[in-house]
PDBML (XML) file of the C-alpha atoms, coordinates in Angstrom:
<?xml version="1.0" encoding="UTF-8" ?>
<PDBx:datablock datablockName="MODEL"
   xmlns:PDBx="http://pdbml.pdb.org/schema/pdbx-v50.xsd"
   xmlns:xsi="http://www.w3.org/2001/XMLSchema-instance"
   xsi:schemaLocation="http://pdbml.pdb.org/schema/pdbx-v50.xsd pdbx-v50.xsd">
   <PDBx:atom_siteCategory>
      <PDBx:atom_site id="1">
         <PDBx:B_iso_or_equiv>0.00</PDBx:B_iso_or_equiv>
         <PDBx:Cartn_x>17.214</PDBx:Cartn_x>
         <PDBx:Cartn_y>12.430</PDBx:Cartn_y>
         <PDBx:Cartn_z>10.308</PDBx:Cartn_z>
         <PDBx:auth_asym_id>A</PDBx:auth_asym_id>
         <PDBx:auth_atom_id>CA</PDBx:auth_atom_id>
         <PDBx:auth_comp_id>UNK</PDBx:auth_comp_id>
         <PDBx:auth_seq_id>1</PDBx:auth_seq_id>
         <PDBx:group_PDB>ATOM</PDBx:group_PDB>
         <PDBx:label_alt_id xsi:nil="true" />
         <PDBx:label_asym_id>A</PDBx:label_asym_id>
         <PDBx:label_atom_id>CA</PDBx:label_atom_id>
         <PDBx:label_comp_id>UNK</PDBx:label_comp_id>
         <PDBx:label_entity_id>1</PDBx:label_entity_id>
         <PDBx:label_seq_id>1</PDBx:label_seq_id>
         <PDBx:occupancy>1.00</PDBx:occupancy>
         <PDBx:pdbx_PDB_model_num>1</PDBx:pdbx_PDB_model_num>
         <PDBx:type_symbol>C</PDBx:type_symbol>
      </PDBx:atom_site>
      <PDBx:atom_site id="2">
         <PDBx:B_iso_or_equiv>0.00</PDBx:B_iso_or_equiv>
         <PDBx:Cartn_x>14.547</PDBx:Cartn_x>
         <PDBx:Cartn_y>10.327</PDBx:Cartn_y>
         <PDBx:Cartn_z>8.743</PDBx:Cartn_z>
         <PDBx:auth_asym_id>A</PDBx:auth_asym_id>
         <PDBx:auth_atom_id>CA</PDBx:auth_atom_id>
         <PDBx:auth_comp_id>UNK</PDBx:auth_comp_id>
         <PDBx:auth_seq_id>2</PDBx:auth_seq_id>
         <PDBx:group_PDB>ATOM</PDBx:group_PDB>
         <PDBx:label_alt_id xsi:nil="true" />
         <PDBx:label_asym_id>A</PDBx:label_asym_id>
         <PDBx:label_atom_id>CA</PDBx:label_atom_id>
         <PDBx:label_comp_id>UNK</PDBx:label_comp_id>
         <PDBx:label_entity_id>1</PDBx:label_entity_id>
         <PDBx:label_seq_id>2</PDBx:label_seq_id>
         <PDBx:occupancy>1.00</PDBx:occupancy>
         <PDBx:pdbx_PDB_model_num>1</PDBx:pdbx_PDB_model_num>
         <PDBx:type_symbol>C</PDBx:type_symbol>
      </PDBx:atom_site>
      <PDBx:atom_site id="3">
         <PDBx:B_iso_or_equiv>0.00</PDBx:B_iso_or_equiv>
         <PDBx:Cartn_x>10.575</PDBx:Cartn_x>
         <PDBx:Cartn_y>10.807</PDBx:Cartn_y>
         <PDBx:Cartn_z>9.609</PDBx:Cartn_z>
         <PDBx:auth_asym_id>A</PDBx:auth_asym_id>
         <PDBx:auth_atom_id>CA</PDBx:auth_atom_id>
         <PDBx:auth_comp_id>UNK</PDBx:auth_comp_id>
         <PDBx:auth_seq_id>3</PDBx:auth_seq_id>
         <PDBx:group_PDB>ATOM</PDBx:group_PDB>
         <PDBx:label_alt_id xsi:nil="true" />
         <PDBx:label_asym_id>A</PDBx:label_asym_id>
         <PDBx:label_atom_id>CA</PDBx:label_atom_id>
         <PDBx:label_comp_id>UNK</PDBx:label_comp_id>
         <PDBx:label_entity_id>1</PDBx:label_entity_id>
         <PDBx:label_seq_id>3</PDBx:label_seq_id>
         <PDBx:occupancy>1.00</PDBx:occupancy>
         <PDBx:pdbx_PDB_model_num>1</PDBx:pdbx_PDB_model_num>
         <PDBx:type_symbol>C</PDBx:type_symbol>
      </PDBx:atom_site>
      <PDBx:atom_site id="4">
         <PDBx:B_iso_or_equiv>0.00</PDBx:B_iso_or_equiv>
         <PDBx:Cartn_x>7.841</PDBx:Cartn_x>
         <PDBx:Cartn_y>8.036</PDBx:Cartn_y>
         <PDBx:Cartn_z>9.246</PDBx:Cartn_z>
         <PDBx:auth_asym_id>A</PDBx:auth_asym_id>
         <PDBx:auth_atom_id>CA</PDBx:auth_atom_id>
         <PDBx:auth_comp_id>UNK</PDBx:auth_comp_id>
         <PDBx:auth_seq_id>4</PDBx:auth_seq_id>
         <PDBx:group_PDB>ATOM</PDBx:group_PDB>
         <PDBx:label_alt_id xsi:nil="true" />
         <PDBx:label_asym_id>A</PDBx:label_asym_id>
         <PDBx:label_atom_id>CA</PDBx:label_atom_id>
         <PDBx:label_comp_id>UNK</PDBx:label_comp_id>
         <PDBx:label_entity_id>1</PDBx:label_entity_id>
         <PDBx:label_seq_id>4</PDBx:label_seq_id>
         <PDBx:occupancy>1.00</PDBx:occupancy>
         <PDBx:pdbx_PDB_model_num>1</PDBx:pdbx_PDB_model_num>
         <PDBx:type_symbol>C</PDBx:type_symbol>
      </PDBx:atom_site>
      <PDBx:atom_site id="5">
         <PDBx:B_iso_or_equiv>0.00</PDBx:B_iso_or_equiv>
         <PDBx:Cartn_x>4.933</PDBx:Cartn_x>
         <PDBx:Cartn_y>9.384</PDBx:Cartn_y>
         <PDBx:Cartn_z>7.665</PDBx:Cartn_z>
         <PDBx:auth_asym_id>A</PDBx:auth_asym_id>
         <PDBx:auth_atom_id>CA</PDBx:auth_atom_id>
         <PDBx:auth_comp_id>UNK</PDBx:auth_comp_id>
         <PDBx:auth_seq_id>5</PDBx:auth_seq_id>
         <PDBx:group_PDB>ATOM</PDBx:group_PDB>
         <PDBx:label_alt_id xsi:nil="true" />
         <PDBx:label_asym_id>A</PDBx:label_asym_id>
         <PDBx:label_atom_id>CA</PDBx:label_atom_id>
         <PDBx:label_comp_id>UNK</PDBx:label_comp_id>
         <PDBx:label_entity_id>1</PDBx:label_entity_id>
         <PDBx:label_seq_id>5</PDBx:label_seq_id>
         <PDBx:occupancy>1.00</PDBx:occupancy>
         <PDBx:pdbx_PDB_model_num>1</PDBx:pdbx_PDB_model_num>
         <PDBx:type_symbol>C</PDBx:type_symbol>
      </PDBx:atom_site>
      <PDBx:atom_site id="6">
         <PDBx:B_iso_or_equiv>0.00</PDBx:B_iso_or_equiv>
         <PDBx:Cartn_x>1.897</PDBx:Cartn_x>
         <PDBx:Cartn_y>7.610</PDBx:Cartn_y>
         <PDBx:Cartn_z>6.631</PDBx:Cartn_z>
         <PDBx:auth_asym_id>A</PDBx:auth_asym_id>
         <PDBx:auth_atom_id>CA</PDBx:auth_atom_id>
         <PDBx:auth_comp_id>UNK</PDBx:auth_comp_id>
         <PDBx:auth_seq_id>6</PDBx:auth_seq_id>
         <PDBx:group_PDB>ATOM</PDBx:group_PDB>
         <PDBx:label_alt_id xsi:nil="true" />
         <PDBx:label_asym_id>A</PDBx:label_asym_id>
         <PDBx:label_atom_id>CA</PDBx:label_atom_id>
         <PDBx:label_comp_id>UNK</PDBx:label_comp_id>
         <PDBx:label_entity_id>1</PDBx:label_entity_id>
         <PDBx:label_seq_id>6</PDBx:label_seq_id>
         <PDBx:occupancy>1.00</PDBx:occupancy>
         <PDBx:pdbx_PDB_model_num>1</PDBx:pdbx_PDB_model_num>
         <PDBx:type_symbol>C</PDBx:type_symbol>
      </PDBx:atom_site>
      <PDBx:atom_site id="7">
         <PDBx:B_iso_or_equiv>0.00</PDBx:B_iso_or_equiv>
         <PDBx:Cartn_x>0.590</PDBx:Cartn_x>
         <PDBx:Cartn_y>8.486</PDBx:Cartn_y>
         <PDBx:Cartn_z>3.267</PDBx:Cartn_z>
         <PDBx:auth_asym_id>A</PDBx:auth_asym_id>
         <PDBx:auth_atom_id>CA</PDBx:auth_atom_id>
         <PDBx:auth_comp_id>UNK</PDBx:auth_comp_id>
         <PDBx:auth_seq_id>7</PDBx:auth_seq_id>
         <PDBx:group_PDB>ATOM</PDBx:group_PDB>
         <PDBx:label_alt_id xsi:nil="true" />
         <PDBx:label_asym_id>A</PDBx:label_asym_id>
         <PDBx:label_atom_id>CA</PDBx:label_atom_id>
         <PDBx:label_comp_id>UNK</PDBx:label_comp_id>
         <PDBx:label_entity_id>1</PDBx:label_entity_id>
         <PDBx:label_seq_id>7</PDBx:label_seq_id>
         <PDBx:occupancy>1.00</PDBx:occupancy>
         <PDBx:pdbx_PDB_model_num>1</PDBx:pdbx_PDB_model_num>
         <PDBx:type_symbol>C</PDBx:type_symbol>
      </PDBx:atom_site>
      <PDBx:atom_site id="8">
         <PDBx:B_iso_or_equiv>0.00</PDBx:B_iso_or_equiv>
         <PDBx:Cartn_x>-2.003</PDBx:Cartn_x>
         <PDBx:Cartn_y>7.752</PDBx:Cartn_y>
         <PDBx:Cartn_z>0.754</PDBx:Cartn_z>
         <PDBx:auth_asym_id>A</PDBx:auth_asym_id>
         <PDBx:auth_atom_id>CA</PDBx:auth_atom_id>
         <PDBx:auth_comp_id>UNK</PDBx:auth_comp_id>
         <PDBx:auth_seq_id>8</PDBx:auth_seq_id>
         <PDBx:group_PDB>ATOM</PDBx:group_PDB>
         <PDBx:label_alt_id xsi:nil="true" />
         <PDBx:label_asym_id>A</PDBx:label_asym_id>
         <PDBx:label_atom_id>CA</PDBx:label_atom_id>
         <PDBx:label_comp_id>UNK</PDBx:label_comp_id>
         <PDBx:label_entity_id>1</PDBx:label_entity_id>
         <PDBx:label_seq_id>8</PDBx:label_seq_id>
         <PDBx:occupancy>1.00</PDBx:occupancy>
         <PDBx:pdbx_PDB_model_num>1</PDBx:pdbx_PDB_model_num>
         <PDBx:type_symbol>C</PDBx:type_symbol>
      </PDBx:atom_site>
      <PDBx:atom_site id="9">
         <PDBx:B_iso_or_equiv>0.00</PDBx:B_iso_or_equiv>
         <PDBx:Cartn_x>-0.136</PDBx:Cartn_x>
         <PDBx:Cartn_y>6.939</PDBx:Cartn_y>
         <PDBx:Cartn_z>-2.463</PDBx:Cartn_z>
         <PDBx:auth_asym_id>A</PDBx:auth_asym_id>
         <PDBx:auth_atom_id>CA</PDBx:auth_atom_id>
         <PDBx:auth_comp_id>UNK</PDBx:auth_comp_id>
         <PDBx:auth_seq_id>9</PDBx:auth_seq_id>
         <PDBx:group_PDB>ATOM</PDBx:group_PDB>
         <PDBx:label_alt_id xsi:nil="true" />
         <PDBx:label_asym_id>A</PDBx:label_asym_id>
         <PDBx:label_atom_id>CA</PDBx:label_atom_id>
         <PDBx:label_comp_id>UNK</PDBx:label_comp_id>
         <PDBx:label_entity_id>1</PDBx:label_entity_id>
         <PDBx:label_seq_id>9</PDBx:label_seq_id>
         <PDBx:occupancy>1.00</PDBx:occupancy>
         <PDBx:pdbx_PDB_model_num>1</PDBx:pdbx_PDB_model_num>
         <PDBx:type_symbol>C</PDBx:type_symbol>
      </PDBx:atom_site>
      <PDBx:atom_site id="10">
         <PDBx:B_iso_or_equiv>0.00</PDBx:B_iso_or_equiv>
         <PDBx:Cartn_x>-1.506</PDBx:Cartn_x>
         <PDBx:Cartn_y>8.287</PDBx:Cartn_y>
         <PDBx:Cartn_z>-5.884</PDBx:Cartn_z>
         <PDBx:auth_asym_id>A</PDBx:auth_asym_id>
         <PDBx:auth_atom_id>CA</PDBx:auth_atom_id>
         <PDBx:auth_comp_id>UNK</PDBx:auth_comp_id>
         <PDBx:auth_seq_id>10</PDBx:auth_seq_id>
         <PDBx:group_PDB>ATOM</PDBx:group_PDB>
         <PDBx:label_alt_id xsi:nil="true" />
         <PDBx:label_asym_id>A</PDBx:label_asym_id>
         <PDBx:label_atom_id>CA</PDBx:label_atom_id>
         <PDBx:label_comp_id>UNK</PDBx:label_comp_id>
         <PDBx:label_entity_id>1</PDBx:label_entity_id>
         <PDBx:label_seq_id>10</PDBx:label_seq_id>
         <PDBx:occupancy>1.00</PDBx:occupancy>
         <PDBx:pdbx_PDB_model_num>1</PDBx:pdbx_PDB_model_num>
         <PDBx:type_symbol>C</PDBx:type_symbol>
      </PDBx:atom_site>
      <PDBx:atom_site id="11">
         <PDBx:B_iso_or_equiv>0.00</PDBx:B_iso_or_equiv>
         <PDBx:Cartn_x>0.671</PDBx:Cartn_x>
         <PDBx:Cartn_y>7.627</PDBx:Cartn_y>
         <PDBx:Cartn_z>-8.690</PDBx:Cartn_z>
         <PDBx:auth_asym_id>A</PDBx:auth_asym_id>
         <PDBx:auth_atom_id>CA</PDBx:auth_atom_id>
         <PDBx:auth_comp_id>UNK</PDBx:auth_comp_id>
         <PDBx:auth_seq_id>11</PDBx:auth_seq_id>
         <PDBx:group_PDB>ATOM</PDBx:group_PDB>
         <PDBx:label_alt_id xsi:nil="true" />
         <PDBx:label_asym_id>A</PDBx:label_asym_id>
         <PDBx:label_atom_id>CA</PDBx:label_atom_id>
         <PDBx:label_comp_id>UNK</PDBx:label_comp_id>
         <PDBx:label_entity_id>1</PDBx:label_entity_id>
         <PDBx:label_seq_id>11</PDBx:label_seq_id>
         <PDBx:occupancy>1.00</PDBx:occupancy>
         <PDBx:pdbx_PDB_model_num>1</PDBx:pdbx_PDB_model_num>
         <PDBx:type_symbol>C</PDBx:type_symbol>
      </PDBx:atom_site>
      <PDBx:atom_site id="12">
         <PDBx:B_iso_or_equiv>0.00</PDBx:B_iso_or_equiv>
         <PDBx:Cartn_x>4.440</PDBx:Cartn_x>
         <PDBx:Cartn_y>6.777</PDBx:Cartn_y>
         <PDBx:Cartn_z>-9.529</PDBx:Cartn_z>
         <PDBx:auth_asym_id>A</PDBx:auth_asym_id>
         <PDBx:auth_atom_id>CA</PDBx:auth_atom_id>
         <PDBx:auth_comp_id>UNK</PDBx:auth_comp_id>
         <PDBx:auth_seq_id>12</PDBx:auth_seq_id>
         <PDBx:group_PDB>ATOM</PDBx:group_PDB>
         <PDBx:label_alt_id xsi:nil="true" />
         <PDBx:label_asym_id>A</PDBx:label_asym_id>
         <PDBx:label_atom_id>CA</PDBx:label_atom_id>
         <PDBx:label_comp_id>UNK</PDBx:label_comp_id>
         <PDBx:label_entity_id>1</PDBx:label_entity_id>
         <PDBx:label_seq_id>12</PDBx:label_seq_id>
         <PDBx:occupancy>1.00</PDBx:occupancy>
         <PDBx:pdbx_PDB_model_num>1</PDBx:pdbx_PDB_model_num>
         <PDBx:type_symbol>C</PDBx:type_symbol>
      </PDBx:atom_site>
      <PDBx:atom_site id="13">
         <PDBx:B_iso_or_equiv>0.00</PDBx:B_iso_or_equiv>
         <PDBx:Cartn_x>6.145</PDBx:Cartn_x>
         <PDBx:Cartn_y>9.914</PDBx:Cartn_y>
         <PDBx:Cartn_z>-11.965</PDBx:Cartn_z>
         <PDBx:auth_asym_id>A</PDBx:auth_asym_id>
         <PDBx:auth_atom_id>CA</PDBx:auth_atom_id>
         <PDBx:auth_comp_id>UNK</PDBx:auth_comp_id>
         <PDBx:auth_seq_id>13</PDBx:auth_seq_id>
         <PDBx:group_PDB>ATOM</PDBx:group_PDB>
         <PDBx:label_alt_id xsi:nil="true" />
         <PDBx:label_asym_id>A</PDBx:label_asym_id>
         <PDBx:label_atom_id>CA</PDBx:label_atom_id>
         <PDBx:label_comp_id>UNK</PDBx:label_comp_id>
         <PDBx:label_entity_id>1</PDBx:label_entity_id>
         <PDBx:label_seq_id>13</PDBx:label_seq_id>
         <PDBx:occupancy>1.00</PDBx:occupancy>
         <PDBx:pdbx_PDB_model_num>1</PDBx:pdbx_PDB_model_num>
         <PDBx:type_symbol>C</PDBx:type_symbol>
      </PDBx:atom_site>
      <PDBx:atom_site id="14">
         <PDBx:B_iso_or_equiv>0.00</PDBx:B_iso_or_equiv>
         <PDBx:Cartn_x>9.367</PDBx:Cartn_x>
         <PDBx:Cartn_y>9.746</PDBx:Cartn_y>
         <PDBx:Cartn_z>-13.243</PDBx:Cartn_z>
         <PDBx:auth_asym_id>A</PDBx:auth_asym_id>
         <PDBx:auth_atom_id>CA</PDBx:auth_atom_id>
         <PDBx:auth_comp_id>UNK</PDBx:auth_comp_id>
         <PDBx:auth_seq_id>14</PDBx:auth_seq_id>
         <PDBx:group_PDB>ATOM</PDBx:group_PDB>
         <PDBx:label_alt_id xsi:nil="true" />
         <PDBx:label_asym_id>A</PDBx:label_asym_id>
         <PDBx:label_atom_id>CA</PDBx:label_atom_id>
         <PDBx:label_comp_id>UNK</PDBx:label_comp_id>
         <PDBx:label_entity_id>1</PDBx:label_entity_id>
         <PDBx:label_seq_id>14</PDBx:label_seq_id>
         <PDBx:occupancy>1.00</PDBx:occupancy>
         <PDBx:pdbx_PDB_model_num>1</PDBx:pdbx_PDB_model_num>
         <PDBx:type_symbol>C</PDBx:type_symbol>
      </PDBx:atom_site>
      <PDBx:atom_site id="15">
         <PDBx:B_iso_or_equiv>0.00</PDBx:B_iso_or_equiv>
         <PDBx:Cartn_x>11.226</PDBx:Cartn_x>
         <PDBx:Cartn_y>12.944</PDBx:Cartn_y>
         <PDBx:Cartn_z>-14.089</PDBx:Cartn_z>
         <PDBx:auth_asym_id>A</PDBx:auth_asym_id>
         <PDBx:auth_atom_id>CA</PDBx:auth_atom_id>
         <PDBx:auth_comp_id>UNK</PDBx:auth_comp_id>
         <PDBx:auth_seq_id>15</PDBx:auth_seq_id>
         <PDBx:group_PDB>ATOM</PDBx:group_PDB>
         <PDBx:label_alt_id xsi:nil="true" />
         <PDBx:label_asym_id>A</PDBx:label_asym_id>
         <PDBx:label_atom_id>CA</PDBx:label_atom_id>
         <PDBx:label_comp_id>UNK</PDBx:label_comp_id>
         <PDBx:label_entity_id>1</PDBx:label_entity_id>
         <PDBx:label_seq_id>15</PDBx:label_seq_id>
         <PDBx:occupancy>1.00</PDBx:occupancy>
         <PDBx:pdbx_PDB_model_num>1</PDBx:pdbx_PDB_model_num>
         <PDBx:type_symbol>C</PDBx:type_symbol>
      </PDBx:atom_site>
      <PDBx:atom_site id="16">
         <PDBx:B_iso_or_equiv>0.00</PDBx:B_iso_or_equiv>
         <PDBx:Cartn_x>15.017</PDBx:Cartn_x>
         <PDBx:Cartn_y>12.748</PDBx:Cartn_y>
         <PDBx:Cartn_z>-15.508</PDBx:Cartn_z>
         <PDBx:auth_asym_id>A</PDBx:auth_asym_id>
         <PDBx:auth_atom_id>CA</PDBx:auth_atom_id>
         <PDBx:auth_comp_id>UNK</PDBx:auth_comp_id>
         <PDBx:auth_seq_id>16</PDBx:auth_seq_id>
         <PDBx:group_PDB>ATOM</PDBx:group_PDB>
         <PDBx:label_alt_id xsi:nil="true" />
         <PDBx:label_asym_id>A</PDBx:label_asym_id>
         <PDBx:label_atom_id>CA</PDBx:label_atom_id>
         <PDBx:label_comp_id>UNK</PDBx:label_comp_id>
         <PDBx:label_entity_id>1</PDBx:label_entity_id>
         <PDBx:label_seq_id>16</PDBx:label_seq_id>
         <PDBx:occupancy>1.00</PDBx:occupancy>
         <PDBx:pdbx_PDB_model_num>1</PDBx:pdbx_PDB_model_num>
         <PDBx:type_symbol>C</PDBx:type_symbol>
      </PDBx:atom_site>
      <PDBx:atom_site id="17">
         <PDBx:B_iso_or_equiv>0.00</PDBx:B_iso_or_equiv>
         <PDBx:Cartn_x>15.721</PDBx:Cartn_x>
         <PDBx:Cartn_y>9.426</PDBx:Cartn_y>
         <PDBx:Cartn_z>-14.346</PDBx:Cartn_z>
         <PDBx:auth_asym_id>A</PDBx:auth_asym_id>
         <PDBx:auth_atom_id>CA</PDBx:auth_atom_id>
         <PDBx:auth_comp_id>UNK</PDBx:auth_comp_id>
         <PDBx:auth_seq_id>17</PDBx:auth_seq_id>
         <PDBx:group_PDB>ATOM</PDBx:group_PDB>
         <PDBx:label_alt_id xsi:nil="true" />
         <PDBx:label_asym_id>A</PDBx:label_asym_id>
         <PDBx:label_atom_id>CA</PDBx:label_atom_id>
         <PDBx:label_comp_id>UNK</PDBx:label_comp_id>
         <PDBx:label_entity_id>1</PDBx:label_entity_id>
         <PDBx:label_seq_id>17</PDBx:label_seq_id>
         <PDBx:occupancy>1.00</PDBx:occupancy>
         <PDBx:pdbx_PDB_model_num>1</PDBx:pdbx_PDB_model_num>
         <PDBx:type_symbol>C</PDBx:type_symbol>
      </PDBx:atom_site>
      <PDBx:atom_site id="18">
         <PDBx:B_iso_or_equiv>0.00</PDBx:B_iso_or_equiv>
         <PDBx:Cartn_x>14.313</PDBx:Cartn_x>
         <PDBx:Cartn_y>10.116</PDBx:Cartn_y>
         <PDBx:Cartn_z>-10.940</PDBx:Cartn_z>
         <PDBx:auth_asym_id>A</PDBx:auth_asym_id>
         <PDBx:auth_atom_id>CA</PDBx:auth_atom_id>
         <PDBx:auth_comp_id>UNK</PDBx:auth_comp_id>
         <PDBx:auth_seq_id>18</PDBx:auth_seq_id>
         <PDBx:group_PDB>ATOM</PDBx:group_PDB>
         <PDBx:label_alt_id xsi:nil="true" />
         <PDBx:label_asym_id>A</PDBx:label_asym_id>
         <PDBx:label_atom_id>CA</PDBx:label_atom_id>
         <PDBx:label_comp_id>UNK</PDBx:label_comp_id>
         <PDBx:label_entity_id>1</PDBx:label_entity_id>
         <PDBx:label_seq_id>18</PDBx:label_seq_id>
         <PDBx:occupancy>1.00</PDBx:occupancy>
         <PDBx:pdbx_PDB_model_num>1</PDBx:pdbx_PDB_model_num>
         <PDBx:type_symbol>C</PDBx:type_symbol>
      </PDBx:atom_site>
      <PDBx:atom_site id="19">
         <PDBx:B_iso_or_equiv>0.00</PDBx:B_iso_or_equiv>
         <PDBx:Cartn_x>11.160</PDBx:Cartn_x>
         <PDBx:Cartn_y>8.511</PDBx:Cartn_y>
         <PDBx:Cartn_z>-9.366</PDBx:Cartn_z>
         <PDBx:auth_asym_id>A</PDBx:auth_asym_id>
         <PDBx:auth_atom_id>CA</PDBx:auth_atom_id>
         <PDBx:auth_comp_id>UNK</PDBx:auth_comp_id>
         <PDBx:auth_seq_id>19</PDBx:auth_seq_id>
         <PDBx:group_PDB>ATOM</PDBx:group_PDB>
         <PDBx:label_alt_id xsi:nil="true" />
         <PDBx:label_asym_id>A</PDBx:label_asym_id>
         <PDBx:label_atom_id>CA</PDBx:label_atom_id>
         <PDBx:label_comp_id>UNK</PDBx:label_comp_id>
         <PDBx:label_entity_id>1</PDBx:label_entity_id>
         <PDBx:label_seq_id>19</PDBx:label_seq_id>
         <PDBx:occupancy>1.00</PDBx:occupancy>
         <PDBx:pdbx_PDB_model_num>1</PDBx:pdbx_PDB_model_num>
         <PDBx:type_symbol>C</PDBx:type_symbol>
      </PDBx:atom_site>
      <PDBx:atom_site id="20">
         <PDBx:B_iso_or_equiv>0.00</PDBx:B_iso_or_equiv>
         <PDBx:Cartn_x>9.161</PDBx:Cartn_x>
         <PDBx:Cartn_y>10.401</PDBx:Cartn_y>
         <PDBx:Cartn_z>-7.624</PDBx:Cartn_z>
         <PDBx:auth_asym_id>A</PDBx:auth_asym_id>
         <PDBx:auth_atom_id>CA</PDBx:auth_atom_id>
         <PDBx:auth_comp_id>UNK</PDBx:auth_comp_id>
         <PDBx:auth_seq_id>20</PDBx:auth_seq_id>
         <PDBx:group_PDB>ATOM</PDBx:group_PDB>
         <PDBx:label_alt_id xsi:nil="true" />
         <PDBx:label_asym_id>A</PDBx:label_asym_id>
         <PDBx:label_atom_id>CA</PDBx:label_atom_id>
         <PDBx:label_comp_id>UNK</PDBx:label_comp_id>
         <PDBx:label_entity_id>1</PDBx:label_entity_id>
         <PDBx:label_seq_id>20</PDBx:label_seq_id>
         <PDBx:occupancy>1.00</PDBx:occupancy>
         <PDBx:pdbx_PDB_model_num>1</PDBx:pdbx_PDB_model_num>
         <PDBx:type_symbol>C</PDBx:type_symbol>
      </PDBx:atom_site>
      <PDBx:atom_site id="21">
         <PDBx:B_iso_or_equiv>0.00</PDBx:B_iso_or_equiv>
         <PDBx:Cartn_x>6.024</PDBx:Cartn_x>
         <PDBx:Cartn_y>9.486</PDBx:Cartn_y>
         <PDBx:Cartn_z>-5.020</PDBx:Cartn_z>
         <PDBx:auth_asym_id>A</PDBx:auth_asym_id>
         <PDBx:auth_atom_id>CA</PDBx:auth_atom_id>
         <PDBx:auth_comp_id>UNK</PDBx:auth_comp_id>
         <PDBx:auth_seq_id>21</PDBx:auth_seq_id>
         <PDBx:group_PDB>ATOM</PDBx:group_PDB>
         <PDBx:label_alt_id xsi:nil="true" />
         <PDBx:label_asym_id>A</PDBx:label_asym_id>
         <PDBx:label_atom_id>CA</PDBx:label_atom_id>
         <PDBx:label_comp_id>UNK</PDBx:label_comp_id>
         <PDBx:label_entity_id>1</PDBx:label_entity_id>
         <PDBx:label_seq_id>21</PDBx:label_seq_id>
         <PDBx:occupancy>1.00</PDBx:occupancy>
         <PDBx:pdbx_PDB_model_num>1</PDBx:pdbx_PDB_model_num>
         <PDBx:type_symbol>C</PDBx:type_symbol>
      </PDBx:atom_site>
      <PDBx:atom_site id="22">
         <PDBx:B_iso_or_equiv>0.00</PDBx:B_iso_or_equiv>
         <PDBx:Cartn_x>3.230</PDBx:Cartn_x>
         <PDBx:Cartn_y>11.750</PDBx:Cartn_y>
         <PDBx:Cartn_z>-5.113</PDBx:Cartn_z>
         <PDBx:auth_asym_id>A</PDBx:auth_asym_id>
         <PDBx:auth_atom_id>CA</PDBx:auth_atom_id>
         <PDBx:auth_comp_id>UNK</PDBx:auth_comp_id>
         <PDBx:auth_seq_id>22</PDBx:auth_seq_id>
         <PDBx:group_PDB>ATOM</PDBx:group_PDB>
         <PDBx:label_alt_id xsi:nil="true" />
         <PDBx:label_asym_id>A</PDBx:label_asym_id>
         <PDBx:label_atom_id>CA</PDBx:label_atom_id>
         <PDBx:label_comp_id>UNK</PDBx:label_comp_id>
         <PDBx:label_entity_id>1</PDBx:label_entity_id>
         <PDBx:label_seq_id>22</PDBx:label_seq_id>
         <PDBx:occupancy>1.00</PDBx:occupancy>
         <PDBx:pdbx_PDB_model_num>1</PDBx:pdbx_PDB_model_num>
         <PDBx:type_symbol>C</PDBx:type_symbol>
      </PDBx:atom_site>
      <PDBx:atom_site id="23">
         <PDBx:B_iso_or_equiv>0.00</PDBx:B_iso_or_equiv>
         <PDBx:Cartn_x>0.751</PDBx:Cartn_x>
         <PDBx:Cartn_y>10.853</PDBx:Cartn_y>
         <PDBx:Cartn_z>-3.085</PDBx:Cartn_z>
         <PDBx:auth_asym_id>A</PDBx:auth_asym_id>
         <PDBx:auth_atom_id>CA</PDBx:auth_atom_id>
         <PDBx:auth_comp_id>UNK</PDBx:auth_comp_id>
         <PDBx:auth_seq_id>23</PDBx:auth_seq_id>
         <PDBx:group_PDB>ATOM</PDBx:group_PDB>
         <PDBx:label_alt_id xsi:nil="true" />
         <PDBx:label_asym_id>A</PDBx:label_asym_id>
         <PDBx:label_atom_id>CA</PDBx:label_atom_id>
         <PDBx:label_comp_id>UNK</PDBx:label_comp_id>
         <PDBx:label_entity_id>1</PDBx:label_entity_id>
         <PDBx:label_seq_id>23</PDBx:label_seq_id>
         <PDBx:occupancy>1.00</PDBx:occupancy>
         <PDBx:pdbx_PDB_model_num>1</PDBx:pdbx_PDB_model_num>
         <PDBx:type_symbol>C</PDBx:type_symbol>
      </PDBx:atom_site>
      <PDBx:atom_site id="24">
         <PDBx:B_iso_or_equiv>0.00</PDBx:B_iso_or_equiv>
         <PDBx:Cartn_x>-0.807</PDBx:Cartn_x>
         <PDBx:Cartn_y>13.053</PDBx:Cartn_y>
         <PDBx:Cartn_z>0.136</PDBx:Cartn_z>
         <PDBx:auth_asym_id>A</PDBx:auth_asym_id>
         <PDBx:auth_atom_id>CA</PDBx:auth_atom_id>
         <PDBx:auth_comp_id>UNK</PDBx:auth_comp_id>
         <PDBx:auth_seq_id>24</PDBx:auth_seq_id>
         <PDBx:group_PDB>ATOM</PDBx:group_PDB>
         <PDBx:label_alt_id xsi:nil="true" />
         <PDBx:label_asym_id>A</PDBx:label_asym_id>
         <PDBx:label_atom_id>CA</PDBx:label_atom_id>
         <PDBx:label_comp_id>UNK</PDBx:label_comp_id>
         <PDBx:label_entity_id>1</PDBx:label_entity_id>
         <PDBx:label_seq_id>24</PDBx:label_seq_id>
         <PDBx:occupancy>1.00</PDBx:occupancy>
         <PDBx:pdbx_PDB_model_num>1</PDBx:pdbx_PDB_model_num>
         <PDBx:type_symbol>C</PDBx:type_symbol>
      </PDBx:atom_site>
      <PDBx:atom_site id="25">
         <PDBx:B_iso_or_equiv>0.00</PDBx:B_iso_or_equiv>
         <PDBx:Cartn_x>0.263</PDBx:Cartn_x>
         <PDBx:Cartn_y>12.961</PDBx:Cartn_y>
         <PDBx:Cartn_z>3.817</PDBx:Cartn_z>
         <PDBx:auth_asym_id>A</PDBx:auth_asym_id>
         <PDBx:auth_atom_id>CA</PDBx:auth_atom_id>
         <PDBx:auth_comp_id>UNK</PDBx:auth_comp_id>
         <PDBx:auth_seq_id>25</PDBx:auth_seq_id>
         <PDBx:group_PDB>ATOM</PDBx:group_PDB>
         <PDBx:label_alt_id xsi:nil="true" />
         <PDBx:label_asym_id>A</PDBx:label_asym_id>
         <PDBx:label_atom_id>CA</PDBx:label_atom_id>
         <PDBx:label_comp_id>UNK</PDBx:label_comp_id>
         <PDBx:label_entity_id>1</PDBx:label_entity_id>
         <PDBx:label_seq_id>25</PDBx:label_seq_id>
         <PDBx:occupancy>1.00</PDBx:occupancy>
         <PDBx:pdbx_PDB_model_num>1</PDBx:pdbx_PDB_model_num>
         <PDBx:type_symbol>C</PDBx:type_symbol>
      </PDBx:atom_site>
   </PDBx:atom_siteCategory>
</PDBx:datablock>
C-alpha cells in the first residue's frame, strides 16, 4: 500500500525517461 510522507523537495532529475523526486524525508 501507499504511505504519506512529508518531504522537503530539492530538485526534479530525469534519468531514461523517468522523473525522479529527490528531496529528504
Amino acid at each position: 500500500t501507499a504511505d504519506k510522507i512529508t518531504v522537503y523537495p530539492y530538485l526534479l532529475k530525469e534519468y531514461r525517461n523517468r522523473w525522479f523526486l529527490i528531496c529528504e524525508k
